[in-house]
Protein backbone atom coordinates (compact mmCIF):
# COMPACT_ATOMS: atom_id res chain seq x y z
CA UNK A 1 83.53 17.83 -157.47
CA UNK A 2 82.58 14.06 -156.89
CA UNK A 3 81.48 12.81 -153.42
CA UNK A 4 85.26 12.18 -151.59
CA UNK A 5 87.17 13.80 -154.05
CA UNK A 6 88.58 16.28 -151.81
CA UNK A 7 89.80 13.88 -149.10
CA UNK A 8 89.05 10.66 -150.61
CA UNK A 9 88.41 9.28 -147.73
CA UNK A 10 87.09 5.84 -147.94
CA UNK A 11 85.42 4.16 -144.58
CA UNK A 12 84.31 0.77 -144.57
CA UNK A 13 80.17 0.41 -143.51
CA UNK A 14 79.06 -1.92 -141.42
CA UNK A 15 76.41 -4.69 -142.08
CA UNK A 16 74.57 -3.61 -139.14
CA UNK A 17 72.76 -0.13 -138.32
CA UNK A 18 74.32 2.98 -140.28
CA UNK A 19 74.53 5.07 -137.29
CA UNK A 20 77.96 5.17 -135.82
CA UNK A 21 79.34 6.35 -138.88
CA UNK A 22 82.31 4.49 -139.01
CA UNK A 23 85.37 5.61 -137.47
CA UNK A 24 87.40 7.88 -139.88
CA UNK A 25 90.91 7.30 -140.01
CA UNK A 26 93.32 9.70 -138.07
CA UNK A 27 95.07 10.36 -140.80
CA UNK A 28 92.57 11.14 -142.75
CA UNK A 29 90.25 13.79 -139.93
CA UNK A 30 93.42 15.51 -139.64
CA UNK A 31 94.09 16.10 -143.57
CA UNK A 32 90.01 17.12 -143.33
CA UNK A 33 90.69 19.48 -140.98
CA UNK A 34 93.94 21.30 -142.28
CA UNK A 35 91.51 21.40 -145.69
CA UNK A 36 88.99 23.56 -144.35
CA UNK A 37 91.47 25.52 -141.69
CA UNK A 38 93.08 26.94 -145.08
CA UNK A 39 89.93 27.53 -146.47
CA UNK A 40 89.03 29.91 -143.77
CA UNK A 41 91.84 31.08 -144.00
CA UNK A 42 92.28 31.95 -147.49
CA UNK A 43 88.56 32.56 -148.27
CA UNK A 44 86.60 33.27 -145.16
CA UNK A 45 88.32 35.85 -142.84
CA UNK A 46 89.01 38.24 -145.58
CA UNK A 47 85.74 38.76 -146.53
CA UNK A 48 83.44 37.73 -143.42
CA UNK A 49 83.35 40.94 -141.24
CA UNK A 50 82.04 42.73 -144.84
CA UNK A 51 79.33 40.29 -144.82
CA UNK A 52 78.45 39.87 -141.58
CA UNK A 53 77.96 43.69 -141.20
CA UNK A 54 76.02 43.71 -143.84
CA UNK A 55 73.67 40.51 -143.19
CA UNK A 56 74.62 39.43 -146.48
CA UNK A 57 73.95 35.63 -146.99
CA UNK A 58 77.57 34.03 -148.14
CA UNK A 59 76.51 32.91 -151.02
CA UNK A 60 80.03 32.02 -152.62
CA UNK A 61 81.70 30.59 -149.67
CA UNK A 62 78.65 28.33 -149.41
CA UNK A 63 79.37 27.23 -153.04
CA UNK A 64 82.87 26.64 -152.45
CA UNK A 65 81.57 24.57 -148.82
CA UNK A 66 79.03 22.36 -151.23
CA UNK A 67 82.45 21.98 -153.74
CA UNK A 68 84.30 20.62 -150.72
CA UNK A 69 81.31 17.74 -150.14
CA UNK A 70 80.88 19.56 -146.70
CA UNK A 71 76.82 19.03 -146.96
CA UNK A 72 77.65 15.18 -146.84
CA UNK A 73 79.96 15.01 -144.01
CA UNK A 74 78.28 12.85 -141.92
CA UNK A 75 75.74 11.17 -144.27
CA UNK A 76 77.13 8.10 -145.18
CA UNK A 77 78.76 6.81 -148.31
CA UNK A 78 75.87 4.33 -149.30
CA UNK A 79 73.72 7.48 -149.59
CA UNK A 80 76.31 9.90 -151.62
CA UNK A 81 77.97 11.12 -148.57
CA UNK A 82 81.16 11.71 -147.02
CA UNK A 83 80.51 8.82 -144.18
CA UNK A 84 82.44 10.71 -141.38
CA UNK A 85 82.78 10.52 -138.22
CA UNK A 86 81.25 12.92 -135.77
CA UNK A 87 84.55 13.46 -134.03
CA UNK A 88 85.97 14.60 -137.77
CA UNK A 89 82.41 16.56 -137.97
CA UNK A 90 83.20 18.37 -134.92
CA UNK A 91 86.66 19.56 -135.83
CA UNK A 92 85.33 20.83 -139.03
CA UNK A 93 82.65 23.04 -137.38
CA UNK A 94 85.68 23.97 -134.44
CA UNK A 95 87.60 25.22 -137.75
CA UNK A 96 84.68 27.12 -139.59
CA UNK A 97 83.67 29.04 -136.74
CA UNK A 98 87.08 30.67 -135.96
CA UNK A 99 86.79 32.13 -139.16
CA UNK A 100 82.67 32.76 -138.92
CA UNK A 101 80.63 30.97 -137.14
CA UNK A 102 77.75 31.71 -139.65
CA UNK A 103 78.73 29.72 -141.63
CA UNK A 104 77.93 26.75 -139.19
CA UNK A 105 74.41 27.37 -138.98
CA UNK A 106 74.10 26.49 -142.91
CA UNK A 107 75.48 23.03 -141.55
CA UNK A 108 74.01 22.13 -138.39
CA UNK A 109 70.23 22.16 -139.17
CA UNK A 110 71.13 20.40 -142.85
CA UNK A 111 73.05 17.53 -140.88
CA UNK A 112 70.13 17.75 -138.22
CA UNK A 113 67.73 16.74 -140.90
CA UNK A 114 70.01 13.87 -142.15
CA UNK A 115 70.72 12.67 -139.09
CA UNK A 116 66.59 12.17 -138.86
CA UNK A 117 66.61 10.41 -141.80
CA UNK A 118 69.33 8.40 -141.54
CA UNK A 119 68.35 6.96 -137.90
CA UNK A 120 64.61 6.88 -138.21
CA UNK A 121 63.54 6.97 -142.13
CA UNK A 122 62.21 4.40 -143.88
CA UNK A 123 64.79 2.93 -146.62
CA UNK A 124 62.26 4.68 -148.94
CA UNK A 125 63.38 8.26 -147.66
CA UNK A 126 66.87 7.55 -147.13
CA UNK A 127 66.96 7.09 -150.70
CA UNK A 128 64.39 9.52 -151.71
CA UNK A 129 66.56 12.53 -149.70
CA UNK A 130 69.78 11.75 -148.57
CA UNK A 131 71.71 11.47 -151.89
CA UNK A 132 69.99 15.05 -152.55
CA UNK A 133 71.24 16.55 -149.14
CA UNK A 134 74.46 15.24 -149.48
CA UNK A 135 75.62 16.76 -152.41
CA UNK A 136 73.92 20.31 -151.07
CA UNK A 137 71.17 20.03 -153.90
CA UNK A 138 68.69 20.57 -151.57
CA UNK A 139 69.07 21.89 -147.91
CA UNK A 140 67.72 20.54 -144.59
CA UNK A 141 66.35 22.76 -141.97
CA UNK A 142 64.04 22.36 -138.31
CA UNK A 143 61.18 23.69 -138.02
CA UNK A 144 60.15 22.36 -134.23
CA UNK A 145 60.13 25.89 -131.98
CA UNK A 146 57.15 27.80 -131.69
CA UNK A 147 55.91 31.03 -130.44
CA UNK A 148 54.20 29.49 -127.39
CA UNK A 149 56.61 26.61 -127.25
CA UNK A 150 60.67 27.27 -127.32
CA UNK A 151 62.17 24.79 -124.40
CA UNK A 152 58.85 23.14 -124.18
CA UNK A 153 58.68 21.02 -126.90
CA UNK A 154 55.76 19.39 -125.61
CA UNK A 155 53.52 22.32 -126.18
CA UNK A 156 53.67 22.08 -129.81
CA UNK A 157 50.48 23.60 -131.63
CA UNK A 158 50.66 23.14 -135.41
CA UNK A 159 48.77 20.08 -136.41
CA UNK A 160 48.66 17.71 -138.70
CA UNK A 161 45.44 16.19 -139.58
CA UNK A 162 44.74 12.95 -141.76
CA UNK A 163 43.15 13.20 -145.02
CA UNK A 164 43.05 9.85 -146.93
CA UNK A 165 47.29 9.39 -148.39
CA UNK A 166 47.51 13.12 -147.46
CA UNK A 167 47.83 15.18 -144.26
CA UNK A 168 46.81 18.87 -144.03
CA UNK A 169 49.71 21.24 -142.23
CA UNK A 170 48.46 24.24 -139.82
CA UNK A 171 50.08 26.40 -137.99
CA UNK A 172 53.12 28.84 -137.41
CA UNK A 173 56.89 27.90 -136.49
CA UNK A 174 59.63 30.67 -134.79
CA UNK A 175 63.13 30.90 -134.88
CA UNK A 176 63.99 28.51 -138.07
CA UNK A 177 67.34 28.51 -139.39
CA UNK A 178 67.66 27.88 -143.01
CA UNK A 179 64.06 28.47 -143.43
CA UNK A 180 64.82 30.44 -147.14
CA UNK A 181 67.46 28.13 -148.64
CA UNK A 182 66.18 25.34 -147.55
CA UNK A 183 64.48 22.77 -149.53
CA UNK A 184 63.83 19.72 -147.18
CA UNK A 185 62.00 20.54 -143.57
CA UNK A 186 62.11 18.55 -140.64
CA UNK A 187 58.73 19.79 -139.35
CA UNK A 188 57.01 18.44 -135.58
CA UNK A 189 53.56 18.63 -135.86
CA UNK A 190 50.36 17.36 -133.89
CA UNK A 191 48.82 13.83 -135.09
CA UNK A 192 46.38 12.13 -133.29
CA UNK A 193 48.98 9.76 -132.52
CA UNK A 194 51.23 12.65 -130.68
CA UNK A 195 53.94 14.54 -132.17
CA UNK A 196 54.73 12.94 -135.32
CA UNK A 197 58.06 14.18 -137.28
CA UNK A 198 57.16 15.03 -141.20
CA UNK A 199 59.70 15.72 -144.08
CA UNK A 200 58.42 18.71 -146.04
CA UNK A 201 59.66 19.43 -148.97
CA UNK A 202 59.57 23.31 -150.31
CA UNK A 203 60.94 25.45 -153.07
CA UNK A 204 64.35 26.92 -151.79
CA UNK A 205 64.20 30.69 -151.97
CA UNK A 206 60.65 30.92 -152.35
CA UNK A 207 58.95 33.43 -149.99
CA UNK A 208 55.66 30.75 -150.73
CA UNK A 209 55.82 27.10 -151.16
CA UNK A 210 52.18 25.71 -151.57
CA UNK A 211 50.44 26.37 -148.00
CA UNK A 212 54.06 27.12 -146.47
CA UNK A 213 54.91 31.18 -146.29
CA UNK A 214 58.18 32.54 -145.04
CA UNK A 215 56.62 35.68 -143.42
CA UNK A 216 59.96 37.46 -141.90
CA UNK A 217 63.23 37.37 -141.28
CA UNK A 218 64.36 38.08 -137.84
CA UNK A 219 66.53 40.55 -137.55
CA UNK A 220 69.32 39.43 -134.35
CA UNK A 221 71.84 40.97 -132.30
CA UNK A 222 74.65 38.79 -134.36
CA UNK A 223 74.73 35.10 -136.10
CA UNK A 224 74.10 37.57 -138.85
CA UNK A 225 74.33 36.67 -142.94
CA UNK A 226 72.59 33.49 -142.06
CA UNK A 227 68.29 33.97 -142.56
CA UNK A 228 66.07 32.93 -139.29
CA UNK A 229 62.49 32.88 -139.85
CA UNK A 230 59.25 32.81 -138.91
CA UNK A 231 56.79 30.48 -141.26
CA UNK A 232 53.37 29.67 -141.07
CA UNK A 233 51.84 26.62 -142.85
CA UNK A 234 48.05 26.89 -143.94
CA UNK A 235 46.22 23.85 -144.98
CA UNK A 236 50.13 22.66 -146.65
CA UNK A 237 49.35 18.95 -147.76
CA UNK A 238 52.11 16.47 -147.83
CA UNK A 239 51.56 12.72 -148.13
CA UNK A 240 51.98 10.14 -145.76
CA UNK A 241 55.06 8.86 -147.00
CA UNK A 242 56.51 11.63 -145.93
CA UNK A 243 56.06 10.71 -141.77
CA UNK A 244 59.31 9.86 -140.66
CA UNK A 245 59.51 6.35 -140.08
CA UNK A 246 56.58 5.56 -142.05
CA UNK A 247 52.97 4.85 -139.75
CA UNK A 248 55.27 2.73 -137.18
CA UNK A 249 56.79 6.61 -136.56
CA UNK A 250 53.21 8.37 -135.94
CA UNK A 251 53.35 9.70 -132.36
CA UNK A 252 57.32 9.48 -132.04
CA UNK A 253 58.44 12.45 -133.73
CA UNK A 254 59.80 14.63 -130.88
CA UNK A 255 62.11 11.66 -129.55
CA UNK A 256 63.52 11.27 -133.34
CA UNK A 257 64.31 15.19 -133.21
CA UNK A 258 65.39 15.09 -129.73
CA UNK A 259 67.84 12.62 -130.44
CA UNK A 260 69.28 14.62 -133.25
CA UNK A 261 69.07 17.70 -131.28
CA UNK A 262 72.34 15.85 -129.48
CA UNK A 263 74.12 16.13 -132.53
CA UNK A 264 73.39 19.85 -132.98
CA UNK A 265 74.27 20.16 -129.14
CA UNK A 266 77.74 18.76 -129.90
CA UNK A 267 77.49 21.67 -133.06
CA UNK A 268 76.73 24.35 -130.62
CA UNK A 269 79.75 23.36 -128.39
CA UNK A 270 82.62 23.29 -131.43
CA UNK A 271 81.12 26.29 -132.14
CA UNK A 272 81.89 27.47 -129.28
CA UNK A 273 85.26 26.47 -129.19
CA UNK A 274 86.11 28.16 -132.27
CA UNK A 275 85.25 31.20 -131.36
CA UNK A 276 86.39 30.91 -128.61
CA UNK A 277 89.82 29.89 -130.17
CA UNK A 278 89.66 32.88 -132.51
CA UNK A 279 89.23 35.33 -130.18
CA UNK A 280 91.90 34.38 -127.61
CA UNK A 281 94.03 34.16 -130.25
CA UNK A 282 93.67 37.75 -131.36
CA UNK A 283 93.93 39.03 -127.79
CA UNK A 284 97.21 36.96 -127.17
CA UNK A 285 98.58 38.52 -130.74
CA UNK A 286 97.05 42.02 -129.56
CA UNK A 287 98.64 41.81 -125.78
CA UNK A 288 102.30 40.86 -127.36
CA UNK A 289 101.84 44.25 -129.49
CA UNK A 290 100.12 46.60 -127.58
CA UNK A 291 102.91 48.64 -125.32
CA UNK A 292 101.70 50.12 -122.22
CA UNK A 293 104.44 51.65 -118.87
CA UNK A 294 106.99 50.87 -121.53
CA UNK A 295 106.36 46.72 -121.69
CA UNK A 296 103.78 44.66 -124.26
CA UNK A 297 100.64 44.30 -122.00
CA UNK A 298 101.40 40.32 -122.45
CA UNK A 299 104.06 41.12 -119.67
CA UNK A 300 101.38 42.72 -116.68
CA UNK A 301 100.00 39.86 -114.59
CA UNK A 302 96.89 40.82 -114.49
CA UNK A 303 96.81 40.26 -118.34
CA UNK A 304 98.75 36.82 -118.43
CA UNK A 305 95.72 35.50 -115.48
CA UNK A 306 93.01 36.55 -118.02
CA UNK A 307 95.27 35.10 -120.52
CA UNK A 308 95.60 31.83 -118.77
CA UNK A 309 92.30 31.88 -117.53
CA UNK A 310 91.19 31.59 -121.40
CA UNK A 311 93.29 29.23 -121.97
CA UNK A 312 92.22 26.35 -119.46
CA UNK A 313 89.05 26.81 -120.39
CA UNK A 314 89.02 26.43 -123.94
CA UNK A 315 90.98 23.24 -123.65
CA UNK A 316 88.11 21.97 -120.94
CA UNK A 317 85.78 23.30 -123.27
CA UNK A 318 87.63 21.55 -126.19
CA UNK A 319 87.58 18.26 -123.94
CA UNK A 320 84.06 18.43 -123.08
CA UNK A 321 83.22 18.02 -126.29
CA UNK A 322 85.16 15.66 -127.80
CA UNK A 323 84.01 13.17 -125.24
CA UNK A 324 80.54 14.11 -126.16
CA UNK A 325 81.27 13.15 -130.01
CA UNK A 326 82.97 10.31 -129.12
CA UNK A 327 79.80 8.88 -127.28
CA UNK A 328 77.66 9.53 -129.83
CA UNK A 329 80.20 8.34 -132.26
CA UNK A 330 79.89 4.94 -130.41
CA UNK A 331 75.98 5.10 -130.39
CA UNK A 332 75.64 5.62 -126.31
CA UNK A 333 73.68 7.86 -125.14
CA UNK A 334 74.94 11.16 -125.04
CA UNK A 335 72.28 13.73 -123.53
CA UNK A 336 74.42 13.92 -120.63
CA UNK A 337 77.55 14.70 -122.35
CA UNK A 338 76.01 16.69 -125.17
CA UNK A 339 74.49 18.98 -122.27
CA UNK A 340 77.65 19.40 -120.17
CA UNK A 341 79.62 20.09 -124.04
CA UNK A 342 77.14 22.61 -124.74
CA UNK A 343 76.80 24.03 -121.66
CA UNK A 344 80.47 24.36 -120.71
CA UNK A 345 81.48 25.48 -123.78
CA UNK A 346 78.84 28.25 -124.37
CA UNK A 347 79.52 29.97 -121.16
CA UNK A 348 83.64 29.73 -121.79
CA UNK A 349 82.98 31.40 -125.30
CA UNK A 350 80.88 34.36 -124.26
CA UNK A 351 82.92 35.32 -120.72
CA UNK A 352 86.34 34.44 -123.55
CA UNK A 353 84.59 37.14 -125.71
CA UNK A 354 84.23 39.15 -122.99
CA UNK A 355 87.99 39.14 -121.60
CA UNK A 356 89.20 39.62 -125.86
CA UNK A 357 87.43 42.70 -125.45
CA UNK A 358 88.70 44.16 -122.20
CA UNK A 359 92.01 42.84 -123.18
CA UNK A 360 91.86 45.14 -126.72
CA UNK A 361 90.35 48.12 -124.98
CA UNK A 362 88.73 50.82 -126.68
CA UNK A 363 89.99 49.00 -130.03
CA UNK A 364 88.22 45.82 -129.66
CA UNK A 365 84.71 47.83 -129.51
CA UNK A 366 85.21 49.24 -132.91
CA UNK A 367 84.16 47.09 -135.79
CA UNK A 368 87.83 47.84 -137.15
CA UNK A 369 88.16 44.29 -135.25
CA UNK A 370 86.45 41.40 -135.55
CA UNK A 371 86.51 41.14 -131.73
CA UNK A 372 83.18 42.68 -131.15
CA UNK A 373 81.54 40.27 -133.56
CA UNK A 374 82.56 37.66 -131.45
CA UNK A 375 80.91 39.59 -128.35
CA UNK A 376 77.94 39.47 -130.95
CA UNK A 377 77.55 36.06 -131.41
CA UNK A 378 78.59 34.14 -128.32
CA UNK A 379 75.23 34.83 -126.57
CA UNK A 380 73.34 32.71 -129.56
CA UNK A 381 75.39 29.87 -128.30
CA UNK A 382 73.85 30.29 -124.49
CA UNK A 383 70.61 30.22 -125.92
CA UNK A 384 70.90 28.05 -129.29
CA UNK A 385 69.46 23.85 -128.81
CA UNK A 386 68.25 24.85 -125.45
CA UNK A 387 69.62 27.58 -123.88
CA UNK A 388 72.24 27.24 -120.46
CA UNK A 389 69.27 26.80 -117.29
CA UNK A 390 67.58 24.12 -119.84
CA UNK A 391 71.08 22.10 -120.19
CA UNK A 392 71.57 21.94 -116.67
CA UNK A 393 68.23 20.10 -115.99
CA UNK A 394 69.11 17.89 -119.26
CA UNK A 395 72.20 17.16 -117.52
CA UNK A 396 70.77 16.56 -113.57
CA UNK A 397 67.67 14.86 -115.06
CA UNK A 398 69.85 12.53 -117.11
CA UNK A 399 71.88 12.01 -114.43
CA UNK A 400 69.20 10.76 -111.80
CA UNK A 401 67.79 8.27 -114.43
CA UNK A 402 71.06 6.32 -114.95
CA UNK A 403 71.03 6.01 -111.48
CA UNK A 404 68.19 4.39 -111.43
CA UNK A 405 68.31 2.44 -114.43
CA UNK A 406 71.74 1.21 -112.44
CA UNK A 407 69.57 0.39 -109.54
């Protein structure tokens, strides 16, 4: 299907930088979003407990998400994509993740990368890449945690060491998303410069790419069809075109990655949300049906508080996060805001989990029910692009510097 088809939706670009995306029309985010609500839907909640219980990767319903343009969302239309906003970005995310939020993760990283690119690549990349990752011919994944350095980014081990128009990769990354499928890494290693960002490309599906092995895949607790990895890169040579940013970017990497880490914060909170959304709405459905002392549970009050209780704080959680893509639709900064989303929506989504299941009972333990999935997967969510305690000092520290920067 050609870039647009599906919605063509047709944004003007400016003539200054290409992040904002331009603001996509009403009209249009809400036709986006009906699109891929039926697509759940009709394709994604029949068959996504199956898979999920079975780790299978979703193969087809990634094929029929590539069909839909859904790769290109938010790369812009210069480069093959979609151009969207993030505020359209977030409601598609909101809508795939009440049907399985799985099938987010194949996003977020992908977008991740382009968001790099887009903000921080040299016109070279944009064009060598982002045509390629729009259209979901190659995939985009992070490779920036390590084994001795999750939250603290600083710590980062694997170097990268000059060798005339080359650089030689060492060293072993944890807990990347992607890391199979992908074909395009956004890798942080050590220059002498400081942490530079790289773009690696890699065969997709290959267990060894040149000096890049996948060595594992980690088995998890839920966010299951999706592969997280372990890899190690041995001697892996790359050239130096492929520094982000070209040599002005040598030493800058981690702020280019932190940056788009707000974007996948903003991710993490519409995840959230749908989930959360999914799950009170089976437990409202369930407590209308379920009889108990001769009345629908729906009617005891202690019920209809954990019922309302949901409620408000999905819609704060819902808030929360909209404000967050709307500053970093406007190009503000949005650590603050991308915390508090993330943060606030997280925490609603697993104790929301929580109350679906005491709501269902003995029921909502069995995997009859998709309920305990979602008790599965909400705690990725606490700990996914930085977990809860880490947000909190994102938020407080980012709050004491605009107060100084306000004098």
């Amino acid at each position: 299907m050609a870039r647009g088809a599906m919605w063509c939706a047709h944004t003007h670009i400016s003539s200054g930088p290409v992040t904002p995306n331009p603001t996509t029309d009403v009209q249009v985010r809400e036709q986006i979003r009906d699109t891929v609500r039926e697509f759940v839907r009709r394709d994604v909640v029949p068959v996504a407990s199956d898979l999920e219980h079975a780790d299978e990767y979703p193969t087809a319903l990634v094929g029929k998400m590539q069909e839909m343009g859904l790769f290109g969302t938010t790369i812009p239309e210069e480069y093959g994509g979609l151009g969207l906003d993030v505020l359209t970005y977030v409601g598609v995310i909101e809508e795939l993740c009440y049907g399985w939020m799985s099938l987010s993760g194949v996003l977020n990283t992908h977008l991740i990368t382009a968001h790099v690119l887009v903000n921080h690549g040299t016109e070279e990349q944009k064009q060598r890449w982002l045509p390629r990752l729009a259209t979901g011919e190659i995939r985009g994944c992070l490779s920036l945690s390590e084994p001795d350095a999750g939250s603290d980014t600083r710590n980062i081990s694997c170097k990268a060491e000059r060798d005339g128009e080359e650089y030689r990769i060492s060293g072993t990354k944890m807990w990347v998303t992607n890391g199979v499928t992908a074909g395009l890494i956004t890798l942080a290693a050590r220059t002498d410069e400081g942490i530079t960002c790289f773009m690696v490309e890699k065969e997709p599906g290959a267990e060894r790419s040149g000096g890049i092995s996948v060595s594992r895949n980690i088995g998890k607790l839920g966010y299951k069809g999706i592969e997280t990895v372990e890899m190690a890169y041995d001697d892996h040579r790359v050239g130096a075109d492929c520094v982000v940013g070209g040599e002005e970017g040598l030493g800058r990497g981690l702020g280019f990655i932190l940056s788009a880490l707000e974007l996948g914060r903003v991710n993490i909170a519409a995840r959230a949300v749908g989930v959360a959304r999914a799950a009170f709405d089976a437990s409202i459905a369930y407590a209308r049906e379920r009889r108990t002392m001769g009345k629908p549970i729906a009617e005891h009050q202690t019920i209809q508080i954990k019922l309302a209780d949901m409620a408000t704080k999905i819609e704060a959680a819902r808030l929360l996060t909209l404000s967050a893509a709307e500053k970093k639709q406007a190009g503000e900064r949005a650590d603050v805001e991308a915390g508090m989303a993330k943060l606030f929506a997280s925490e609603t989504a697993f104790e929301v989990a929580v109350e679906a299941m005491r709501i269902h009972g003995g029921v909502g333990y069995t995997t009859e029910l998709p309920i305990e999935r979602y008790y599965r997967d909400t705690p990725l969510m606490l700990i996914g692009e930085g977990t809860s305690e880490i947000q909190r000092l994102v938020i407080a520290r980012g709050l004491l510097k605009r107060l100084d920067e306000s004098g």
